[in-house]
N, C-alpha and C. Protein backbone atom coordinates (compact mmCIF):
# COMPACT_ATOMS: atom_id res chain seq x y z
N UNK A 1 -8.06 11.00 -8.72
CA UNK A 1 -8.45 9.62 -8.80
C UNK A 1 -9.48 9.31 -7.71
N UNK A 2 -9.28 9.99 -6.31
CA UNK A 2 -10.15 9.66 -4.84
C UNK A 2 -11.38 10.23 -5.69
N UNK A 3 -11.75 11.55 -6.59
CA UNK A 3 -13.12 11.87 -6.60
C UNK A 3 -13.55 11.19 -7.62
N UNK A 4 -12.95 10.20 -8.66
CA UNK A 4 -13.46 9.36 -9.31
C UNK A 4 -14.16 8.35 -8.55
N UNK A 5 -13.34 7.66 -7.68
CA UNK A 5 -14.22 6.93 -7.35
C UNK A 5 -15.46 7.08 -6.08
N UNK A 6 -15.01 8.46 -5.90
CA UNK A 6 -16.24 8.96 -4.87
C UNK A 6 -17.41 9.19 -5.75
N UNK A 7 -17.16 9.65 -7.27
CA UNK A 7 -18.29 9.01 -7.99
C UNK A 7 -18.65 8.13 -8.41
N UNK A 8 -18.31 7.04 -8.25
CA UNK A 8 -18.89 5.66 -8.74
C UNK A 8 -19.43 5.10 -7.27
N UNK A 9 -19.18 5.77 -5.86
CA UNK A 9 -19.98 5.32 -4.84
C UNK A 9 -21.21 5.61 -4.93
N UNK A 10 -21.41 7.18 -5.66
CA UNK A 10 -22.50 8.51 -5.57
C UNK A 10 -23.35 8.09 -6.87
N UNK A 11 -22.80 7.00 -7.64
CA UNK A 11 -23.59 6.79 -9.02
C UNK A 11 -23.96 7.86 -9.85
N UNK A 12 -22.81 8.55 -9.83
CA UNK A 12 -22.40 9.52 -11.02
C UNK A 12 -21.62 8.99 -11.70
N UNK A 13 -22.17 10.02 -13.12
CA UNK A 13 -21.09 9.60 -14.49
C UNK A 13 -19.82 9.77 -14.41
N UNK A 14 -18.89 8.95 -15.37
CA UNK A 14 -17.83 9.58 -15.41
C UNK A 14 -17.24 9.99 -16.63
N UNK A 15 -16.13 11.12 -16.49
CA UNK A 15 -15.78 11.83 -17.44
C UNK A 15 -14.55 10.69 -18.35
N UNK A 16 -14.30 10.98 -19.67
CA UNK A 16 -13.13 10.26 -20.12
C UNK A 16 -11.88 10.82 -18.97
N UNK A 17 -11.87 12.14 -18.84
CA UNK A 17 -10.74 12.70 -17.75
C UNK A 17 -10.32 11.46 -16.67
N UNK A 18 -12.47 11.32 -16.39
CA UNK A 18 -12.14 10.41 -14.92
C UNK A 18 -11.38 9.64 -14.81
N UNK A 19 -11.45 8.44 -15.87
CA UNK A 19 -11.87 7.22 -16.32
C UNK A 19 -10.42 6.70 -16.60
N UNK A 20 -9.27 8.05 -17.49
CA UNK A 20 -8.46 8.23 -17.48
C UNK A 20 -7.12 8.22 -16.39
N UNK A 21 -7.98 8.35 -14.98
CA UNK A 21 -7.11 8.43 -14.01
C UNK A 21 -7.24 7.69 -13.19
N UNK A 22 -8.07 6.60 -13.63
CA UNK A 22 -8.29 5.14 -12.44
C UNK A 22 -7.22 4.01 -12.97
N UNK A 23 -6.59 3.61 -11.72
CA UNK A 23 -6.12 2.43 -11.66
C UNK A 23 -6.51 1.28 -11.48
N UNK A 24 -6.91 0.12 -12.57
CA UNK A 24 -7.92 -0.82 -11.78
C UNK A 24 -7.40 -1.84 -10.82
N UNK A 25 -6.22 -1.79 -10.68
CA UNK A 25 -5.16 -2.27 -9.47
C UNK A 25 -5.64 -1.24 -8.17
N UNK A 26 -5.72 -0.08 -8.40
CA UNK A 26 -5.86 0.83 -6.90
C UNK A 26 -7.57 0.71 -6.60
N UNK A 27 -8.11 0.74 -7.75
CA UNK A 27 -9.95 0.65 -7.52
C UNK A 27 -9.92 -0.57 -6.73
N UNK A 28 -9.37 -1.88 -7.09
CA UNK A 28 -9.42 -2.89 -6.29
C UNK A 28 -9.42 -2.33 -4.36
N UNK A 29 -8.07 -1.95 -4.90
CA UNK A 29 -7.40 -2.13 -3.32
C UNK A 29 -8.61 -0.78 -2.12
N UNK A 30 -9.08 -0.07 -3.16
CA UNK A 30 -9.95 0.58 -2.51
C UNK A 30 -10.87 -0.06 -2.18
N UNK A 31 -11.46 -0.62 -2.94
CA UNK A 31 -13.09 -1.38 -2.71
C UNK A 31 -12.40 -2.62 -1.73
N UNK A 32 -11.36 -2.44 -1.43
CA UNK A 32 -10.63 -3.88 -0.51
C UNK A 32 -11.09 -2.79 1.15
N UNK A 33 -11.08 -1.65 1.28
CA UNK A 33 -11.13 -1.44 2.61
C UNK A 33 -12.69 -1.33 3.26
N UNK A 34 -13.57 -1.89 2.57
CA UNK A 34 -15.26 -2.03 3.01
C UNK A 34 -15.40 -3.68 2.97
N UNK A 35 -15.56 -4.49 4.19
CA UNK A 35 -15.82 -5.29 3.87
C UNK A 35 -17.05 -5.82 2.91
N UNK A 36 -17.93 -4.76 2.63
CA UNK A 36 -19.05 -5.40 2.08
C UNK A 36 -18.94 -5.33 0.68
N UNK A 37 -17.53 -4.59 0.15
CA UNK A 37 -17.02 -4.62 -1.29
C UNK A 37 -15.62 -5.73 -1.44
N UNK A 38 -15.62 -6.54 -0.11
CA UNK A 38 -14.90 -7.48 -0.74
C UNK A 38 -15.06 -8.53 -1.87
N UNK A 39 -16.49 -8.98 -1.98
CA UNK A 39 -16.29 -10.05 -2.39
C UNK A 39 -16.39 -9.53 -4.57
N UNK A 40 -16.74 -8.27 -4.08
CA UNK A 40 -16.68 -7.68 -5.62
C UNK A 40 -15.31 -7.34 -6.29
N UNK A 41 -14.38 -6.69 -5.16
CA UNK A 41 -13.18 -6.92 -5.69
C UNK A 41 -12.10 -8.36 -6.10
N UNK A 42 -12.58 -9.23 -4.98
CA UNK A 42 -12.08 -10.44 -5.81
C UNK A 42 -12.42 -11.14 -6.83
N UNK A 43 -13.76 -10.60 -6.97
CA UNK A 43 -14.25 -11.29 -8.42
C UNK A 43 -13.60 -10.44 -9.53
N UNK A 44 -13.58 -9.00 -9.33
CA UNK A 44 -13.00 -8.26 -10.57
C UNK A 44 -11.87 -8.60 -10.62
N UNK A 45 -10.69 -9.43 -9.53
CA UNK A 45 -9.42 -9.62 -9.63
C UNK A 45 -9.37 -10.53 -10.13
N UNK A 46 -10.51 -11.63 -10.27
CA UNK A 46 -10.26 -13.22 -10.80
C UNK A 46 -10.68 -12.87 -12.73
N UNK A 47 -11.99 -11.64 -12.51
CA UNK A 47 -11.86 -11.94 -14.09
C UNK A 47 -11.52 -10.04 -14.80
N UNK A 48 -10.12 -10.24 -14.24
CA UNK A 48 -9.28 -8.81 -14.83
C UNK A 48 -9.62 -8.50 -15.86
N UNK A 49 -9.97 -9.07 -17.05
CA UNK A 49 -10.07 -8.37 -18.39
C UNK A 49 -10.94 -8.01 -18.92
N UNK A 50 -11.95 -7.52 -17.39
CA UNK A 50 -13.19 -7.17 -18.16
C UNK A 50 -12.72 -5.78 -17.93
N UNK A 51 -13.40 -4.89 -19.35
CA UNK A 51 -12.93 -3.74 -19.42
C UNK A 51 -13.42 -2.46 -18.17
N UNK A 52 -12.97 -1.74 -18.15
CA UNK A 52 -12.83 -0.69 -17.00
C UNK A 52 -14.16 -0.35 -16.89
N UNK A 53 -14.48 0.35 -17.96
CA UNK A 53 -16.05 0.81 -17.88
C UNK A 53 -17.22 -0.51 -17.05
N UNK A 54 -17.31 -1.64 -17.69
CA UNK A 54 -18.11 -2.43 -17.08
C UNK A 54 -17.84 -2.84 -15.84
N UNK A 55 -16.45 -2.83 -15.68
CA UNK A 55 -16.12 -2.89 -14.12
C UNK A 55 -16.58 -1.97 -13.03
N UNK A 56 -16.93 -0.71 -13.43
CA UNK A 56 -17.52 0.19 -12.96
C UNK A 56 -18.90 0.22 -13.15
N UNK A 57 -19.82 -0.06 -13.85
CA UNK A 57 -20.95 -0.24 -13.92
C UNK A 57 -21.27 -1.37 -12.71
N UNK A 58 -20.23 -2.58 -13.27
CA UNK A 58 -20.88 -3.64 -11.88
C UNK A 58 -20.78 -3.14 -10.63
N UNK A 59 -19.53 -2.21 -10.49
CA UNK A 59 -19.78 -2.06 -8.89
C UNK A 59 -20.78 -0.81 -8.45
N UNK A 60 -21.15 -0.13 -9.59
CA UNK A 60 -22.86 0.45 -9.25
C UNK A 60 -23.81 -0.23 -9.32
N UNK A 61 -24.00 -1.08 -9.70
CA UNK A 61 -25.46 -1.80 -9.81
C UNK A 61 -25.17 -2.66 -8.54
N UNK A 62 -24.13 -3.12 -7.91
CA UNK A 62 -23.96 -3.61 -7.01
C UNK A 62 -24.25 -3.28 -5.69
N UNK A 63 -23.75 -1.91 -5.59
CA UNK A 63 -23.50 -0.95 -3.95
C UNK A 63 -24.65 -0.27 -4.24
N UNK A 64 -25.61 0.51 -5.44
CA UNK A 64 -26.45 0.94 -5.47
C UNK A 64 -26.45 1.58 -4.66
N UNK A 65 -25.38 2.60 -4.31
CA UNK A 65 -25.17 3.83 -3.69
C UNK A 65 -25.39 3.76 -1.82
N UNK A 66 -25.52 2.52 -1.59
CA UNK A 66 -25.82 2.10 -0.48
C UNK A 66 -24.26 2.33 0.73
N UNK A 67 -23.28 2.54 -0.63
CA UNK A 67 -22.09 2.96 0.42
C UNK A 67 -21.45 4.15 0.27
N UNK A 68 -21.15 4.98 1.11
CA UNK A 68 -21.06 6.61 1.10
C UNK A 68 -19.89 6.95 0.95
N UNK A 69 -19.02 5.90 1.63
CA UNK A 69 -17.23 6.38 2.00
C UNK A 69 -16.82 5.16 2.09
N UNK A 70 -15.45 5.31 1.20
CA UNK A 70 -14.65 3.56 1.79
C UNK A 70 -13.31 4.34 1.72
N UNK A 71 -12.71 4.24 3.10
CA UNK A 71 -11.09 4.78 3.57
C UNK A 71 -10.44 3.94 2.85
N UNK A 72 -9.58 4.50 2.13
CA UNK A 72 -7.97 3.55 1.57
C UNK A 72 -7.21 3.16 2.76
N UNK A 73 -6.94 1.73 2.27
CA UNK A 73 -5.94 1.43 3.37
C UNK A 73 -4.63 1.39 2.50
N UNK A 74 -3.99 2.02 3.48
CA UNK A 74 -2.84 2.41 3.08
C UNK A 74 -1.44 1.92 3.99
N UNK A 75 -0.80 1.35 2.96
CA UNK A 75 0.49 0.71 3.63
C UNK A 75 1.81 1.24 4.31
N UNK A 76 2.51 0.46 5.20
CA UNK A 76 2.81 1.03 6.48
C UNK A 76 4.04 1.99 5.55
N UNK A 77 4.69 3.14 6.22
CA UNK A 77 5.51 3.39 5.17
C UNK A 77 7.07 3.60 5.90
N UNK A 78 8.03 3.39 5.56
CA UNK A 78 9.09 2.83 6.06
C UNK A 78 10.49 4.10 5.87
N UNK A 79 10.88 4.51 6.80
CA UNK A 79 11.61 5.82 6.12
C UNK A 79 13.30 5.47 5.25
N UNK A 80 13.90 5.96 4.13
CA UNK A 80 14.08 5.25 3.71
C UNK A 80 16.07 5.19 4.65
N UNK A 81 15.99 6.49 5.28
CA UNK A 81 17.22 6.54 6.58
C UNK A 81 17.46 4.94 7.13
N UNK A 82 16.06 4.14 7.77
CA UNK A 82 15.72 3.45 8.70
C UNK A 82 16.04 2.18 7.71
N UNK A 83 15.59 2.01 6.20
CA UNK A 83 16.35 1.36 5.27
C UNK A 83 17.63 1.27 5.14
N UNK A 84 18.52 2.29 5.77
CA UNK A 84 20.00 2.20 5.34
C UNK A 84 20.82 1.76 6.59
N UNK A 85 20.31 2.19 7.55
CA UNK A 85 20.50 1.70 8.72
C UNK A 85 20.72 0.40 8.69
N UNK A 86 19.45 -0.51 8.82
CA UNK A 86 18.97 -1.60 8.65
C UNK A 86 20.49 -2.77 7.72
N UNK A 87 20.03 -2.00 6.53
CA UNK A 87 21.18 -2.41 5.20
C UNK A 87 22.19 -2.54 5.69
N UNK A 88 23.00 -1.57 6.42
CA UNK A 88 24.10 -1.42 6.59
C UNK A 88 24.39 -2.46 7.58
N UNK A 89 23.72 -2.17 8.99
CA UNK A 89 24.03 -3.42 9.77
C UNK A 89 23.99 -4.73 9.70
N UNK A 90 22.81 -5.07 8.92
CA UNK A 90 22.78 -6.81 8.64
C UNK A 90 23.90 -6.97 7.26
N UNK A 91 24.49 -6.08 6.64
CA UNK A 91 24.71 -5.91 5.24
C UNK A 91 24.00 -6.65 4.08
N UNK A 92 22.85 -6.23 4.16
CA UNK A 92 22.05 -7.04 3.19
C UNK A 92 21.91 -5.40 2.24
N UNK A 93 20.84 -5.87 1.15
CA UNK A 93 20.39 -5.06 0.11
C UNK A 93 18.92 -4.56 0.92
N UNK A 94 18.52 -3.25 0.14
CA UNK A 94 17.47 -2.24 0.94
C UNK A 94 16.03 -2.96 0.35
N UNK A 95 15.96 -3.86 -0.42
CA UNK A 95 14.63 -4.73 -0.35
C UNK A 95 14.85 -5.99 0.37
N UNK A 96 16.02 -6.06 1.02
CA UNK A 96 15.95 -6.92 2.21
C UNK A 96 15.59 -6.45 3.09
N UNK A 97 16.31 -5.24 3.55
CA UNK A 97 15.98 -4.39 4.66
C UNK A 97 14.66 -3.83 4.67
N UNK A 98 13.65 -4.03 3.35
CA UNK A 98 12.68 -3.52 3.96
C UNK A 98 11.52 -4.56 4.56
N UNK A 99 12.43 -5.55 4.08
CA UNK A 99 11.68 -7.13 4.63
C UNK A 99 12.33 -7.38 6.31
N UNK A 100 13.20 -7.06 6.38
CA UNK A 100 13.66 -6.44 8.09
C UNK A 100 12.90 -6.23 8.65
N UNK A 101 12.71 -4.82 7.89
CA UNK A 101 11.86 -3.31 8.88
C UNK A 101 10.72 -4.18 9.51
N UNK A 102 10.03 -5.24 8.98
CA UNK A 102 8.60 -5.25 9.41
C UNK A 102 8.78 -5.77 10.85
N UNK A 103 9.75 -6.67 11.03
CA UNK A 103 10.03 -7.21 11.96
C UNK A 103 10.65 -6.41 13.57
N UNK A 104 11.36 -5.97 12.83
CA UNK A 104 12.29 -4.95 14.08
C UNK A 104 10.99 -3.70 14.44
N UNK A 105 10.89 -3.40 15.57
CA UNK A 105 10.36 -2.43 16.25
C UNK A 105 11.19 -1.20 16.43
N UNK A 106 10.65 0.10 16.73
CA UNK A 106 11.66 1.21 16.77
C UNK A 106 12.49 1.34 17.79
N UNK A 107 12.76 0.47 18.72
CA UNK A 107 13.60 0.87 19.93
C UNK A 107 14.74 -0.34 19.33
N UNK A 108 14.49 -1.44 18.40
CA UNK A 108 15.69 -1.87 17.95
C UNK A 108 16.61 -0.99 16.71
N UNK A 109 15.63 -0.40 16.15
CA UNK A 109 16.01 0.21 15.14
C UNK A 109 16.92 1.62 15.56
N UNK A 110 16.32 2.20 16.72
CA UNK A 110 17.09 2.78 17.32
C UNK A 110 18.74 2.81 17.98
N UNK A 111 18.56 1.58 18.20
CA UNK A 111 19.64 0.33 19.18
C UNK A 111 20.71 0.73 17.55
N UNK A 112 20.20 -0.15 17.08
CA UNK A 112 20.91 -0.33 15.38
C UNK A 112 21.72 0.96 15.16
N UNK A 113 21.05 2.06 15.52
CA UNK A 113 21.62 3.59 15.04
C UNK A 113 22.55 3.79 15.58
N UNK A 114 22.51 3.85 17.31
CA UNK A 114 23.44 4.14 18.17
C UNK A 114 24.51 3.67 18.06
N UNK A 115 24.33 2.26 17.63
CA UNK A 115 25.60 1.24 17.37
C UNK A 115 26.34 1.60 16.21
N UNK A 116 25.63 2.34 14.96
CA UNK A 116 26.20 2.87 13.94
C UNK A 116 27.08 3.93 14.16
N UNK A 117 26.28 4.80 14.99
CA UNK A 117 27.02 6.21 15.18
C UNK A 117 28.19 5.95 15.99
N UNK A 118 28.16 4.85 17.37
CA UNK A 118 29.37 4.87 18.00
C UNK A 118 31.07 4.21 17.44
N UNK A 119 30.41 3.67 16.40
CA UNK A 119 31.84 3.17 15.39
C UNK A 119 32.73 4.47 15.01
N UNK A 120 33.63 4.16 15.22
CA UNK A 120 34.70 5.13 14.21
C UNK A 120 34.76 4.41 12.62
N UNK A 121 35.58 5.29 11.93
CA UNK A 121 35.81 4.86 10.42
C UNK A 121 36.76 3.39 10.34
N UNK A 122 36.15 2.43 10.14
CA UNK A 122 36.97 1.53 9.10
C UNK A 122 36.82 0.95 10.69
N UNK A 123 35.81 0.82 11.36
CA UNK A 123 35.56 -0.27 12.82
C UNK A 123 34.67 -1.10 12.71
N UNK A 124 34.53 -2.65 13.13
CA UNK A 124 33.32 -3.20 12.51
C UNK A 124 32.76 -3.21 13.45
N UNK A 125 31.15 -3.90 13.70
CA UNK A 125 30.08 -4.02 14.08
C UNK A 125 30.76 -5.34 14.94
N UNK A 126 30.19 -5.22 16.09
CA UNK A 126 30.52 -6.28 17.40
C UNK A 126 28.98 -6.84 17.32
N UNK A 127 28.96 -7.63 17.19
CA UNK A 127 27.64 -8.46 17.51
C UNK A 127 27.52 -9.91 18.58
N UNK A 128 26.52 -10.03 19.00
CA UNK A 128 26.63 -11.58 19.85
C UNK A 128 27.92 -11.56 20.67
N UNK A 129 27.88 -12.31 21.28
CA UNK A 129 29.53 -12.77 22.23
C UNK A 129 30.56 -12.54 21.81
């Protein structure tokens, strides 16, 4: 999928193969890490249903090869141990906990562990006063 769209930076063709393996949800989020392809990805996000191919044409006639490399930004990633942890102590569900994670830093998350491991079976969690 990365050398697909390293050809549509390079204004090369693409194959049905290519074309086949683009996400126009991930093309977005790519053309999201150059600021000078922002304002093209929000327009392709406001009018989604234009078909793939022309979506790709606009953003060549646009960048006119003027941009060489755009890094994916890529989201933070959360291990899913540090999810159960989390879960377990607040006793919430693991898409709570991963709404947690963002918050807690690793020396609490750590804290969290220790406190797990020092319980015996069937001991609860001491919290606050």
């Amino acid at each position: 999928m990365f050398n697909a769209f390293k050809k549509i930076l390079n204004l090369e063709d693409l194959t049905q193969e290519d074309l086949d393996k683009i996400s126009p949800f991930l093309m977005l989020r790519w053309l999201e890490g150059n600021p000078g392809c922002l304002q093209i990805a929000q327009f392709l996000n406001v009018y989604n249903k234009i078909p793939l191919e022309a979506q790709i044409e606009f953003i060549k006639s646009i960048t006119q090869g003027r941009i060489k490399y755009i890094k994916f930004i890529k989201g933070n990633k959360v291990e899913s141990k540090e999810l159960d942890l989390i879960s377990k102590y607040f006793k919430i569900s693991l898409d709570k906990a991963l709404l947690y994670s963002e918050f807690l830093s690793k020396e609490d998350i750590k804290s969290i562990e220790s406190q797990l491991d020092s319980l015996e079976p069937g001991q609860k969690i001491k919290r606050g006063k």
